[in-house]
PDB file of N, CA and C in Angstrom:
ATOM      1  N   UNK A   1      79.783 141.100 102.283  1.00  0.00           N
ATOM      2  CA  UNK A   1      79.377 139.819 101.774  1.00  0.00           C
ATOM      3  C   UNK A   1      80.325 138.757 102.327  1.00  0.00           C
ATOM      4  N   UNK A   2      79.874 137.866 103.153  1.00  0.00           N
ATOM      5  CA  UNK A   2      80.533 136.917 103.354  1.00  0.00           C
ATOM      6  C   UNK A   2      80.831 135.550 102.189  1.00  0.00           C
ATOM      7  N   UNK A   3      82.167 135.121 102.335  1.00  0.00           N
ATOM      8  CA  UNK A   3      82.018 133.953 100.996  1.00  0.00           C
ATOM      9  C   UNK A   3      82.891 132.812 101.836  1.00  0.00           C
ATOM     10  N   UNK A   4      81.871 131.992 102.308  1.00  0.00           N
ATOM     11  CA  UNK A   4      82.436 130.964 103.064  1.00  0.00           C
ATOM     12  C   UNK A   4      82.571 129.948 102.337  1.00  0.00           C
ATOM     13  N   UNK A   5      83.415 129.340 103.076  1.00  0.00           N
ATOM     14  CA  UNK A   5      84.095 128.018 102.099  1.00  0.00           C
ATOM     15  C   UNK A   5      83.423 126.639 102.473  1.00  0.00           C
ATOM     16  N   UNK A   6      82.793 125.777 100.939  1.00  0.00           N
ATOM     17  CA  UNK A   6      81.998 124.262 101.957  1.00  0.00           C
ATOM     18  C   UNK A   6      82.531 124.055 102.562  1.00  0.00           C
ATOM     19  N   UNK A   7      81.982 123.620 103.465  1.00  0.00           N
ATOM     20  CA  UNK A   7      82.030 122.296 105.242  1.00  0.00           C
ATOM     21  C   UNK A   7      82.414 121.467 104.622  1.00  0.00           C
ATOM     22  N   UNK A   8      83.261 121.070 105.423  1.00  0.00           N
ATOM     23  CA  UNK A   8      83.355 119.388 105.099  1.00  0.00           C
ATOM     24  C   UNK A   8      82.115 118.612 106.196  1.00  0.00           C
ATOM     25  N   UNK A   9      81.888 117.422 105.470  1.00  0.00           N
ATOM     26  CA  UNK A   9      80.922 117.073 106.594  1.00  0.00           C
ATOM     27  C   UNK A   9      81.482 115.355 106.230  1.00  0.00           C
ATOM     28  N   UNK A  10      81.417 114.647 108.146  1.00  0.00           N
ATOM     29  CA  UNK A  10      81.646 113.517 108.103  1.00  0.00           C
ATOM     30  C   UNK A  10      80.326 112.913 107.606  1.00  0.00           C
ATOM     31  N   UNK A  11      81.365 111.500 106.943  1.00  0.00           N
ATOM     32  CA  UNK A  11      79.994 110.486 106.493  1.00  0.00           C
ATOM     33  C   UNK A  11      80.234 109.146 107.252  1.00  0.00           C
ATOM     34  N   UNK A  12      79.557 108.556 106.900  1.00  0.00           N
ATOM     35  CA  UNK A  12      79.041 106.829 108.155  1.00  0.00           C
ATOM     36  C   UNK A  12      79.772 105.897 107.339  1.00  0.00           C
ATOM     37  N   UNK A  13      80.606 105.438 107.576  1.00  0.00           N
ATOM     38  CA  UNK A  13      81.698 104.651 106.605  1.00  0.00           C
ATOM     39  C   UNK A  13      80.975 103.299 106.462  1.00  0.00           C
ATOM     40  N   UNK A  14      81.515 103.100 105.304  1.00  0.00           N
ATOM     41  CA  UNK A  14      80.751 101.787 104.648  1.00  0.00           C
ATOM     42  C   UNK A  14      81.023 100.657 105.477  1.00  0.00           C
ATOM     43  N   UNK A  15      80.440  99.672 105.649  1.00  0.00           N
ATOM     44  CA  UNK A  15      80.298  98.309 106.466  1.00  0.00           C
ATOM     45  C   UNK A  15      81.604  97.949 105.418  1.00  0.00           C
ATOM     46  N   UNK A  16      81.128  97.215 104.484  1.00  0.00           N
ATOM     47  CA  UNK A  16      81.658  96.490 103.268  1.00  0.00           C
ATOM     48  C   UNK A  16      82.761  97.323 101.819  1.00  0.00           C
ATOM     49  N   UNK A  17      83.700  96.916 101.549  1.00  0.00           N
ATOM     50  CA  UNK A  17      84.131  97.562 100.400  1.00  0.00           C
ATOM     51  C   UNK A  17      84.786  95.986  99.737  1.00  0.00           C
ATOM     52  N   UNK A  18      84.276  95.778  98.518  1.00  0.00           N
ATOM     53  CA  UNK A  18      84.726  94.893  97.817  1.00  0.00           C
ATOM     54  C   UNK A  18      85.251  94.897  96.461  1.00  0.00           C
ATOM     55  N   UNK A  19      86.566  94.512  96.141  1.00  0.00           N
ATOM     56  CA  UNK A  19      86.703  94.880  94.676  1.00  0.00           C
ATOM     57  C   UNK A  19      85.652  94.603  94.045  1.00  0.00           C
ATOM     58  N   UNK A  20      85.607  94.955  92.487  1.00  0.00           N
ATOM     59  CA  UNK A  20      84.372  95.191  92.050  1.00  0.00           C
ATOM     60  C   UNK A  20      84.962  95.403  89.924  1.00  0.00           C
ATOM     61  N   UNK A  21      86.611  95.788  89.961  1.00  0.00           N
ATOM     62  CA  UNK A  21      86.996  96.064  88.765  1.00  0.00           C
ATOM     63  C   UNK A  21      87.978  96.607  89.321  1.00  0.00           C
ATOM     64  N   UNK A  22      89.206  97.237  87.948  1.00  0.00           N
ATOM     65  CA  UNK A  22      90.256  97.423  88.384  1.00  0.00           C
ATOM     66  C   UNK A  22      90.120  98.787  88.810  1.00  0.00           C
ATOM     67  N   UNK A  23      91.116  99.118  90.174  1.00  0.00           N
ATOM     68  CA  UNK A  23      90.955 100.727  90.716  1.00  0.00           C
ATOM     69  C   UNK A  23      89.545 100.962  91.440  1.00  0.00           C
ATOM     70  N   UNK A  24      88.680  99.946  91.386  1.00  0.00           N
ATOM     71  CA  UNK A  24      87.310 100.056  91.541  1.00  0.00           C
ATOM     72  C   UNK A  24      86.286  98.937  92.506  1.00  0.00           C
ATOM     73  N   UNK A  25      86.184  99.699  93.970  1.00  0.00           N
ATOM     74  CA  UNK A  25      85.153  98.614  94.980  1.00  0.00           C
ATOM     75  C   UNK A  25      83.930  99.753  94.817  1.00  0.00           C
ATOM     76  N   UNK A  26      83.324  98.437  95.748  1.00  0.00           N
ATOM     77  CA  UNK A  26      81.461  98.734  95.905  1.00  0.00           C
ATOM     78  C   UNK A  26      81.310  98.240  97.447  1.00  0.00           C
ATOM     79  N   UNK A  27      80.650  99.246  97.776  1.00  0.00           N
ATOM     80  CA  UNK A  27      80.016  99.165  99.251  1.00  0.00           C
ATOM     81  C   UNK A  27      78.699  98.632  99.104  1.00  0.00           C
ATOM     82  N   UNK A  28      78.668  98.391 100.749  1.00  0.00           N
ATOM     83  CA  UNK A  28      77.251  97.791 101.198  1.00  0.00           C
ATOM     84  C   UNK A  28      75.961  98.305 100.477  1.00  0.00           C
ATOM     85  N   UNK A  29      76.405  99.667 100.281  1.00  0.00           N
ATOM     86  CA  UNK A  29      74.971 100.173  99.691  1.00  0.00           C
ATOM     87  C   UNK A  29      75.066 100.329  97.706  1.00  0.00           C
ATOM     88  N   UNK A  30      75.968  99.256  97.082  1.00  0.00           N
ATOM     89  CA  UNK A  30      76.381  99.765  95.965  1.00  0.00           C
ATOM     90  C   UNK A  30      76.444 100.674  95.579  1.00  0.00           C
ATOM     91  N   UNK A  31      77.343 101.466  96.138  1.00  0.00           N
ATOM     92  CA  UNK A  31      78.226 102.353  95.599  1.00  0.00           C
ATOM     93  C   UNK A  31      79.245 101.991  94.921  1.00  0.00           C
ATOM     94  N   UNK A  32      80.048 103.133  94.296  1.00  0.00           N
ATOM     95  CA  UNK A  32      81.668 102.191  93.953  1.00  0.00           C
ATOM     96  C   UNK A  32      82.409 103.445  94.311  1.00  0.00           C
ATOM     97  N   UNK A  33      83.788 102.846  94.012  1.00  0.00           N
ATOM     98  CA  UNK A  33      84.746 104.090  95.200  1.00  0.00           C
ATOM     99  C   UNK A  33      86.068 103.417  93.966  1.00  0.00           C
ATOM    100  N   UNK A  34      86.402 104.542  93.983  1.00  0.00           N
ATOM    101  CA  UNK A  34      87.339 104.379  93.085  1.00  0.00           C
ATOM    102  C   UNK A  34      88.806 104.811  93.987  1.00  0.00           C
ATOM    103  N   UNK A  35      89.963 103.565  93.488  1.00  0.00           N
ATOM    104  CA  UNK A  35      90.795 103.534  94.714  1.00  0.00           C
ATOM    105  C   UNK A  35      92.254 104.613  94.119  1.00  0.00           C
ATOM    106  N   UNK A  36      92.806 105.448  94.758  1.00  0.00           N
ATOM    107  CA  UNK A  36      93.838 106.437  94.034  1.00  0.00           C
ATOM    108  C   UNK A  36      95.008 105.948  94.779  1.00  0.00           C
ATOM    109  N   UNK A  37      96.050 106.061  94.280  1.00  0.00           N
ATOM    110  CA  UNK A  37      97.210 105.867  94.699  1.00  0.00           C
ATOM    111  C   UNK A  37      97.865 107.364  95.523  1.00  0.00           C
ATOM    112  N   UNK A  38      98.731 106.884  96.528  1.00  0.00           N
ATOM    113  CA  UNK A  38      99.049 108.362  97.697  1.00  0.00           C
ATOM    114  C   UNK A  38     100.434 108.181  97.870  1.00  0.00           C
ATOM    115  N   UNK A  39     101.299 108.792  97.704  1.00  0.00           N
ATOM    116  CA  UNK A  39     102.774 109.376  97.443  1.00  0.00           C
ATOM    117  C   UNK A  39     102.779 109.683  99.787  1.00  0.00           C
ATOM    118  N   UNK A  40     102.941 109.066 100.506  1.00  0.00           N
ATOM    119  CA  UNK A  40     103.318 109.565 101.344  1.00  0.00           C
ATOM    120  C   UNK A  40     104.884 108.821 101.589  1.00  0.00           C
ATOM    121  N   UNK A  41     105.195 109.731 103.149  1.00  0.00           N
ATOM    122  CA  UNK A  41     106.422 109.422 103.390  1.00  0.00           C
ATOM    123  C   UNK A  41     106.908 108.190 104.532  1.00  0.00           C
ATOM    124  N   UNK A  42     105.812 107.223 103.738  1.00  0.00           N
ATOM    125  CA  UNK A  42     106.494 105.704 104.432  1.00  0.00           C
ATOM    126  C   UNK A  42     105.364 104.790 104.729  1.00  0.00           C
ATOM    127  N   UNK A  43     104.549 105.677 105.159  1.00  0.00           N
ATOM    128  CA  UNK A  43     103.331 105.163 105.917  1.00  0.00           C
ATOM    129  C   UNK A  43     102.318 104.703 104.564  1.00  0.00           C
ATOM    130  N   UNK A  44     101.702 103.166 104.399  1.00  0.00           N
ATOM    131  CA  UNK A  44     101.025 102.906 103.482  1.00  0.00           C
ATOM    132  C   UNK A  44     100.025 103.623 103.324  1.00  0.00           C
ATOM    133  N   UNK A  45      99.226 104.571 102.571  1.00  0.00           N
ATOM    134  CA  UNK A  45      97.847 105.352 102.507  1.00  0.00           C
ATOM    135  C   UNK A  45      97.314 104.644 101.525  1.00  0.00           C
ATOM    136  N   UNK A  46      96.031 104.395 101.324  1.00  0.00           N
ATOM    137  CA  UNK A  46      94.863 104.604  99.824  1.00  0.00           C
ATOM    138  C   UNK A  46      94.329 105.503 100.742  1.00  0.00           C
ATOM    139  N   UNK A  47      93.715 106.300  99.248  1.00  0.00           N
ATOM    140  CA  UNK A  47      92.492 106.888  98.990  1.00  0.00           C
ATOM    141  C   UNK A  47      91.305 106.281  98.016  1.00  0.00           C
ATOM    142  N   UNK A  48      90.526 106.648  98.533  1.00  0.00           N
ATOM    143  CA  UNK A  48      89.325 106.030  97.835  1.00  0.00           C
ATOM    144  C   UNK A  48      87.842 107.129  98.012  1.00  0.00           C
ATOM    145  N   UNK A  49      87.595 107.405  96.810  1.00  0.00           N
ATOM    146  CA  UNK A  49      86.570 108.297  96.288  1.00  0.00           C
ATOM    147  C   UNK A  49      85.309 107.594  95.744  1.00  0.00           C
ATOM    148  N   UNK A  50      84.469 107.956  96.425  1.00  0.00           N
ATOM    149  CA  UNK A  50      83.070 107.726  96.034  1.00  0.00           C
ATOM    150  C   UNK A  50      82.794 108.250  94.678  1.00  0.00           C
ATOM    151  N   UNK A  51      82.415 107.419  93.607  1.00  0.00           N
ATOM    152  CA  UNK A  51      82.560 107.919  92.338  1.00  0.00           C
ATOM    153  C   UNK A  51      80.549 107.244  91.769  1.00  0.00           C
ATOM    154  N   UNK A  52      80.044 107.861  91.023  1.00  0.00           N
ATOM    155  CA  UNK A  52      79.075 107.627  90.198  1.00  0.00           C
ATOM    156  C   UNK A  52      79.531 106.536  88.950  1.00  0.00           C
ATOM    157  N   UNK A  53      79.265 105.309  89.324  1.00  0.00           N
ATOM    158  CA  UNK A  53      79.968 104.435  87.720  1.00  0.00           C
ATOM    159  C   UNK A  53      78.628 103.858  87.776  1.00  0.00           C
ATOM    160  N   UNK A  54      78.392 103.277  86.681  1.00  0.00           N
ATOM    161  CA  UNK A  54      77.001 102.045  86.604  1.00  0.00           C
ATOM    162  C   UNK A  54      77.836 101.155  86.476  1.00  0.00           C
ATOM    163  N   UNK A  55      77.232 100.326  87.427  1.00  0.00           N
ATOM    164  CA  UNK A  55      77.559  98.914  87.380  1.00  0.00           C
ATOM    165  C   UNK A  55      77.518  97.725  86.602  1.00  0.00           C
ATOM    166  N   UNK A  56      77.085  97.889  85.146  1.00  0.00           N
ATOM    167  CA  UNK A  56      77.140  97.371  84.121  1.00  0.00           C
ATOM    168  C   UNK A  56      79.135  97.547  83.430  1.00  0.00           C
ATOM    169  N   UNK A  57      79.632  98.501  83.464  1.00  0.00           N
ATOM    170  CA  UNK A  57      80.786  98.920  83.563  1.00  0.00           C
ATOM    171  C   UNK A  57      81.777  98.097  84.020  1.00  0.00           C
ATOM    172  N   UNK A  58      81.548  97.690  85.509  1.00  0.00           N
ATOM    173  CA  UNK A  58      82.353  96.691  86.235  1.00  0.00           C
ATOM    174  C   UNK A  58      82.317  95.460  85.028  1.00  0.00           C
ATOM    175  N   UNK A  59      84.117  94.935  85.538  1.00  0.00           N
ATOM    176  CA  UNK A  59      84.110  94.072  84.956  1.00  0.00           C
ATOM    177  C   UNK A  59      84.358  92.918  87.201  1.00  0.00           C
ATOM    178  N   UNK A  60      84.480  91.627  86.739  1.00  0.00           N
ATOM    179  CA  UNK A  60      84.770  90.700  87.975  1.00  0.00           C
ATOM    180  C   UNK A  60      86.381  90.412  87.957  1.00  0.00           C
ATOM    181  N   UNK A  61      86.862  90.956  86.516  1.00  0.00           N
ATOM    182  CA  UNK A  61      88.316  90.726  86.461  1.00  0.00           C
ATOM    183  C   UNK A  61      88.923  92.227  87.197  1.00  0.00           C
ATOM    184  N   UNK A  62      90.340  91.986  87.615  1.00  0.00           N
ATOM    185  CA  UNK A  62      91.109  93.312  88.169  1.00  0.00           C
ATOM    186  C   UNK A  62      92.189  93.202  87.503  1.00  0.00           C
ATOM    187  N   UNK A  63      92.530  94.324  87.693  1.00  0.00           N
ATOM    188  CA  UNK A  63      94.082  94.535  87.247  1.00  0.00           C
ATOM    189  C   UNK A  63      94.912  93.557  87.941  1.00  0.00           C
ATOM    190  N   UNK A  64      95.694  93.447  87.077  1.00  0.00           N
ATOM    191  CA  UNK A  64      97.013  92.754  87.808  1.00  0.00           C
ATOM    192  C   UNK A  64      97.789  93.656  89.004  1.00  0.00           C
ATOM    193  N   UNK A  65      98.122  95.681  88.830  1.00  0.00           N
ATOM    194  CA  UNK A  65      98.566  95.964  90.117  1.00  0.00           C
ATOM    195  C   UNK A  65      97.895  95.873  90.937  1.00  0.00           C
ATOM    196  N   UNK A  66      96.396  96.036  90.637  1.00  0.00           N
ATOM    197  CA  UNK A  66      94.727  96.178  91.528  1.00  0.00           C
ATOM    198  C   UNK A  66      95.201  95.408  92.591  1.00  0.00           C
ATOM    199  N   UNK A  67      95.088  94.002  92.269  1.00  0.00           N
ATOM    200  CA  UNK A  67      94.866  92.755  92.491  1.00  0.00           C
ATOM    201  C   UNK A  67      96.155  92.033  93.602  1.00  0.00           C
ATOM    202  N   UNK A  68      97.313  92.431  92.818  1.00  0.00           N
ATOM    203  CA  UNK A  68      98.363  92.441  93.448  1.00  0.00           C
ATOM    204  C   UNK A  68      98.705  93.112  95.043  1.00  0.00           C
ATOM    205  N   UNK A  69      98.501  94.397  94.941  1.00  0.00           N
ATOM    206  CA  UNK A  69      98.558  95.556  95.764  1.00  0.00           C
ATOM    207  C   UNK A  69      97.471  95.924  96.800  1.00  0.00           C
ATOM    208  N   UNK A  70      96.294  95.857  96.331  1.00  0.00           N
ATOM    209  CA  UNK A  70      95.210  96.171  97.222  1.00  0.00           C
ATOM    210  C   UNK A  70      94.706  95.216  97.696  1.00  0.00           C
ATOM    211  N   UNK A  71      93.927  95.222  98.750  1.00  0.00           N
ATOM    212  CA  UNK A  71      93.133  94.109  99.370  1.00  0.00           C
ATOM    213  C   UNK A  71      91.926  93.795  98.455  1.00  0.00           C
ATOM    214  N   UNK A  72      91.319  92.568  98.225  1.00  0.00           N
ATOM    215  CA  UNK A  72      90.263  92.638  97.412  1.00  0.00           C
ATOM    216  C   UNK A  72      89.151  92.715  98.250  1.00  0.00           C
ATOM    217  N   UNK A  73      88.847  92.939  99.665  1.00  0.00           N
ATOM    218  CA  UNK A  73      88.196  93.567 100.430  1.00  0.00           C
ATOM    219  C   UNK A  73      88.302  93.578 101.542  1.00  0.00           C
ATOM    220  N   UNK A  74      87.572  95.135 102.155  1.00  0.00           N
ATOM    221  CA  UNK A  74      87.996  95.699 103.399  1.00  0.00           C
ATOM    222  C   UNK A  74      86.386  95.575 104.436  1.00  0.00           C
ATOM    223  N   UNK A  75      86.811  95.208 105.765  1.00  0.00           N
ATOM    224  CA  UNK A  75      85.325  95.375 106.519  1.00  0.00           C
ATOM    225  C   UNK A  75      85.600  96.141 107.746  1.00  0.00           C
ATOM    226  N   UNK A  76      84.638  96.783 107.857  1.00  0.00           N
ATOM    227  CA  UNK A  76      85.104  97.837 109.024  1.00  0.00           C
ATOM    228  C   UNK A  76      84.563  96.850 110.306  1.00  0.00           C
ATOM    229  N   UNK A  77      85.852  97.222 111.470  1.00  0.00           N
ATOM    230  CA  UNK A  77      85.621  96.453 112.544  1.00  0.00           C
ATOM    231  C   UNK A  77      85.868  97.534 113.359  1.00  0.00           C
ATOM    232  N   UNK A  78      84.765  97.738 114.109  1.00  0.00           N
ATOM    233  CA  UNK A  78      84.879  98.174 115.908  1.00  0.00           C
ATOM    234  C   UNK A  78      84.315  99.684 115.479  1.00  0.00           C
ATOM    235  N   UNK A  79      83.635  99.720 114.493  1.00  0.00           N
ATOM    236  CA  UNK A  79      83.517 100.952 113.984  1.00  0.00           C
ATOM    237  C   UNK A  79      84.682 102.161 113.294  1.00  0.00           C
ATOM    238  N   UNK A  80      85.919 101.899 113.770  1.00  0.00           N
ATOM    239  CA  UNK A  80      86.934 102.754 113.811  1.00  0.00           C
ATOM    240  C   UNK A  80      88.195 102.754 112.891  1.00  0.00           C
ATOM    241  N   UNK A  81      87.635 101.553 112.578  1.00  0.00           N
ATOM    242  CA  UNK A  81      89.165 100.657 111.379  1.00  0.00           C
ATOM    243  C   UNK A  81      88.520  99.601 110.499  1.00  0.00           C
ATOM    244  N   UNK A  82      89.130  99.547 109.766  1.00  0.00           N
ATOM    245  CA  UNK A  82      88.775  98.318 108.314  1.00  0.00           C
ATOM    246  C   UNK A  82      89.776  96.924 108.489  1.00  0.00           C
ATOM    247  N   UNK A  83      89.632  96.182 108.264  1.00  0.00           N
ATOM    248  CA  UNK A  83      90.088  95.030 108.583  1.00  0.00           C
ATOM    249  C   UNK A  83      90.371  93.991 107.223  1.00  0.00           C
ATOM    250  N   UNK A  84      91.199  93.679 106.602  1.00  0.00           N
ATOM    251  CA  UNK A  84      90.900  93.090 104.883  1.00  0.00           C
ATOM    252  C   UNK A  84      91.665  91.682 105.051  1.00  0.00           C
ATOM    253  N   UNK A  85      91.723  91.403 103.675  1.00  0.00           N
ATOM    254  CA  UNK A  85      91.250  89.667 103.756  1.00  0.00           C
ATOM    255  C   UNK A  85      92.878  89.182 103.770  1.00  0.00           C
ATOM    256  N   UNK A  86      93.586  89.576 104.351  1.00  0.00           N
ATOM    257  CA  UNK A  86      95.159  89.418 105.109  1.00  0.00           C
ATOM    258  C   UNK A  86      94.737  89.434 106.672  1.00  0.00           C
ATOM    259  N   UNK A  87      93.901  90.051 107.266  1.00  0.00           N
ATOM    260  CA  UNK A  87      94.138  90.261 108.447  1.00  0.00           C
ATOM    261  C   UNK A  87      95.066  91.457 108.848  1.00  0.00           C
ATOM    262  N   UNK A  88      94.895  92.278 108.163  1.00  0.00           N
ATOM    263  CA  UNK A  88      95.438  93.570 108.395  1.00  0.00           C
ATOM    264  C   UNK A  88      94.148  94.452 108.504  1.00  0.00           C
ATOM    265  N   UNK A  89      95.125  95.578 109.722  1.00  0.00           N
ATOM    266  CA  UNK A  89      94.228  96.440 110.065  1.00  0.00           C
ATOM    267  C   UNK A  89      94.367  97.766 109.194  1.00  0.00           C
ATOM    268  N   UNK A  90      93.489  98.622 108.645  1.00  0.00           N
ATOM    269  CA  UNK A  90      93.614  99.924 108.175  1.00  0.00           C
ATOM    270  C   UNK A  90      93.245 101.229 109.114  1.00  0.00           C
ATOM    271  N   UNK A  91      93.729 102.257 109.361  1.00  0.00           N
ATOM    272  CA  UNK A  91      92.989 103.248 110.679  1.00  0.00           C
ATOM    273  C   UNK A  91      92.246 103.988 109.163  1.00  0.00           C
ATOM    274  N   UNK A  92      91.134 104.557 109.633  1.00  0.00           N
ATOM    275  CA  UNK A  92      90.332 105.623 108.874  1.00  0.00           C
ATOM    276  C   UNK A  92      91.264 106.789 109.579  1.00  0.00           C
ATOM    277  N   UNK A  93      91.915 107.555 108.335  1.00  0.00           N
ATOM    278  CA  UNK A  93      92.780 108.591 108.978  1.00  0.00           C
ATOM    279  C   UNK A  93      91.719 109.888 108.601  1.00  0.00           C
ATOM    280  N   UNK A  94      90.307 109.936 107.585  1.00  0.00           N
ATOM    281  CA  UNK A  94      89.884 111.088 106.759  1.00  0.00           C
ATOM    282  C   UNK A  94      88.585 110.576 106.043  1.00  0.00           C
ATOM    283  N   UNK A  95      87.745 110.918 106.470  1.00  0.00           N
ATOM    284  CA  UNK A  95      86.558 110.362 105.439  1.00  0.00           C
ATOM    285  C   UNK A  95      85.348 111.718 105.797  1.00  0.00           C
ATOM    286  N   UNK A  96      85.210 112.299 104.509  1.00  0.00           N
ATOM    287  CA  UNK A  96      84.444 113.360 104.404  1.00  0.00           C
ATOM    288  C   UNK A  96      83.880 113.413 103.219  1.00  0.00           C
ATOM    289  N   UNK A  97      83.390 114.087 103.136  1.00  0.00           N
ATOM    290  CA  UNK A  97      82.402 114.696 102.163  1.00  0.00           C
ATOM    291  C   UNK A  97      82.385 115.860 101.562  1.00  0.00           C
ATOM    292  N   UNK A  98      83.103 116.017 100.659  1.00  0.00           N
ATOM    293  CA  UNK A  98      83.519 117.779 100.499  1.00  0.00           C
ATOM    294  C   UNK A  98      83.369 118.376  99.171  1.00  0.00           C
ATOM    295  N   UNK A  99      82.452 119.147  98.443  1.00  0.00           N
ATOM    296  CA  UNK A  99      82.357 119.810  97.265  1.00  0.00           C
ATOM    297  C   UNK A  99      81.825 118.880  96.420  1.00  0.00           C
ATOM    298  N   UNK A 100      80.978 118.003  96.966  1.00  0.00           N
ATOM    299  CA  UNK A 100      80.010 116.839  96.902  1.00  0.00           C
ATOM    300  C   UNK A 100      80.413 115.642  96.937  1.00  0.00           C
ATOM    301  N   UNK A 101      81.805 115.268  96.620  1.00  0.00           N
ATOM    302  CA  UNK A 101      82.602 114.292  96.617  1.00  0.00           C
ATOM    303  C   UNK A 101      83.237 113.910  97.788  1.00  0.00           C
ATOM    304  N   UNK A 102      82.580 112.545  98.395  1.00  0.00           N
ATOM    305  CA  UNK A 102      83.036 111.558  99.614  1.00  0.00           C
ATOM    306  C   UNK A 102      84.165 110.710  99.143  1.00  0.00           C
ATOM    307  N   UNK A 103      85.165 111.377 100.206  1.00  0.00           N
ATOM    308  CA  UNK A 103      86.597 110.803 100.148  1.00  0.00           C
ATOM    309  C   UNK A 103      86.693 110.074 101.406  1.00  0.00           C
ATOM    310  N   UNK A 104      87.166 109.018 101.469  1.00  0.00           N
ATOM    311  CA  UNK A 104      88.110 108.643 102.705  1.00  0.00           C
ATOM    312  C   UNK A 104      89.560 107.792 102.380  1.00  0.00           C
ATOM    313  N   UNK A 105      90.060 108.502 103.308  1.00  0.00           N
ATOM    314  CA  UNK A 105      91.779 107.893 102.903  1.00  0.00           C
ATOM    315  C   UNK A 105      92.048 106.729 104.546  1.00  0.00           C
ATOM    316  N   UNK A 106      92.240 105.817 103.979  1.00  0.00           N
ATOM    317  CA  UNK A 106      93.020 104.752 105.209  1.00  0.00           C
ATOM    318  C   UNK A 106      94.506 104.526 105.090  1.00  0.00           C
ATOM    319  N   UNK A 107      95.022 104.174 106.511  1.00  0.00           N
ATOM    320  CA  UNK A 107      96.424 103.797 106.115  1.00  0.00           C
ATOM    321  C   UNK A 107      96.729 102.785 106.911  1.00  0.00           C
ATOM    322  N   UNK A 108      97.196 101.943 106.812  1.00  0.00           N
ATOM    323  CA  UNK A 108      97.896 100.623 107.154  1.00  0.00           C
ATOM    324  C   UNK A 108      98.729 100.587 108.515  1.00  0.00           C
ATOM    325  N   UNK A 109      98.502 100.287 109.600  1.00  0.00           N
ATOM    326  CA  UNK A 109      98.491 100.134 111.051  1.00  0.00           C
ATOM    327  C   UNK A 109      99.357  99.422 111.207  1.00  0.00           C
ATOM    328  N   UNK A 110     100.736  99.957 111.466  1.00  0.00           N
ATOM    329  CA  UNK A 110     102.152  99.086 111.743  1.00  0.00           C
ATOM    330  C   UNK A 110     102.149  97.943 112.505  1.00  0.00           C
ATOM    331  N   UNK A 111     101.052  97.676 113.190  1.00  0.00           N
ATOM    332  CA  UNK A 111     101.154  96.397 114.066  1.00  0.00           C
ATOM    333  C   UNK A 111     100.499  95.257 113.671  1.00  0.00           C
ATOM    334  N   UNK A 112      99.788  95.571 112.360  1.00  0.00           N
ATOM    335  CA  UNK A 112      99.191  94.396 111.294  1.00  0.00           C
ATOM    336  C   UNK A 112      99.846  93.223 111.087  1.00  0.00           C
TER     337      UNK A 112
END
């Protein structure tokens, strides 16, 4: 008996990600993606998970770290990177789809 492990499978990254609530954007296709905080060693990361919320839920207010810390939105440019409302670039380092849950993690491009 074979017991293989899910695929990950790539997904088509969102045009648009806009805050939306605290911890919480919405893509082009309203979705919402809920944003996680990432412990690496220097290099800025988010993660951000495609999450099921109704949008009645959202509030238009954010958190104060939300708000502070994150971009209040990201647009993907050149296909390959996200671009947010600083003028900073993000690289897509990971965006999959795995055990039904679409993750992608970006990280912040030292030459921003």
């Amino acid at each position: 008996m074979n017991s293989a492990l899910p695929s990950e499978q790539e997904e088509q990254h969102p045009i648009n990600l806009d805050i939306c609530g605290p911890s919480l954007y919405e893509d082009d296709n309203h979705r919402t993606w809920l944003h996680l905080d990432m412990e690496t060693g220097g290099d800025l990361q988010v993660e951000l998970c495609q999450v099921d919320y109704p949008s009645e839920h959202n509030t238009l207010t954010t958190s104060p770290l939300t708000s502070s810390t994150m971009p209040s939105w990201w647009e993907l440019h050149l296909g390959i990177q996200y671009l947010d409302f600083m003028g900073w670039f993000w690289r897509i380092v990971h965006h999959v789809k795995e055990n039904g849950v679409e993750k992608m993690i970006l990280e912040l491009m030292e030459d921003s």
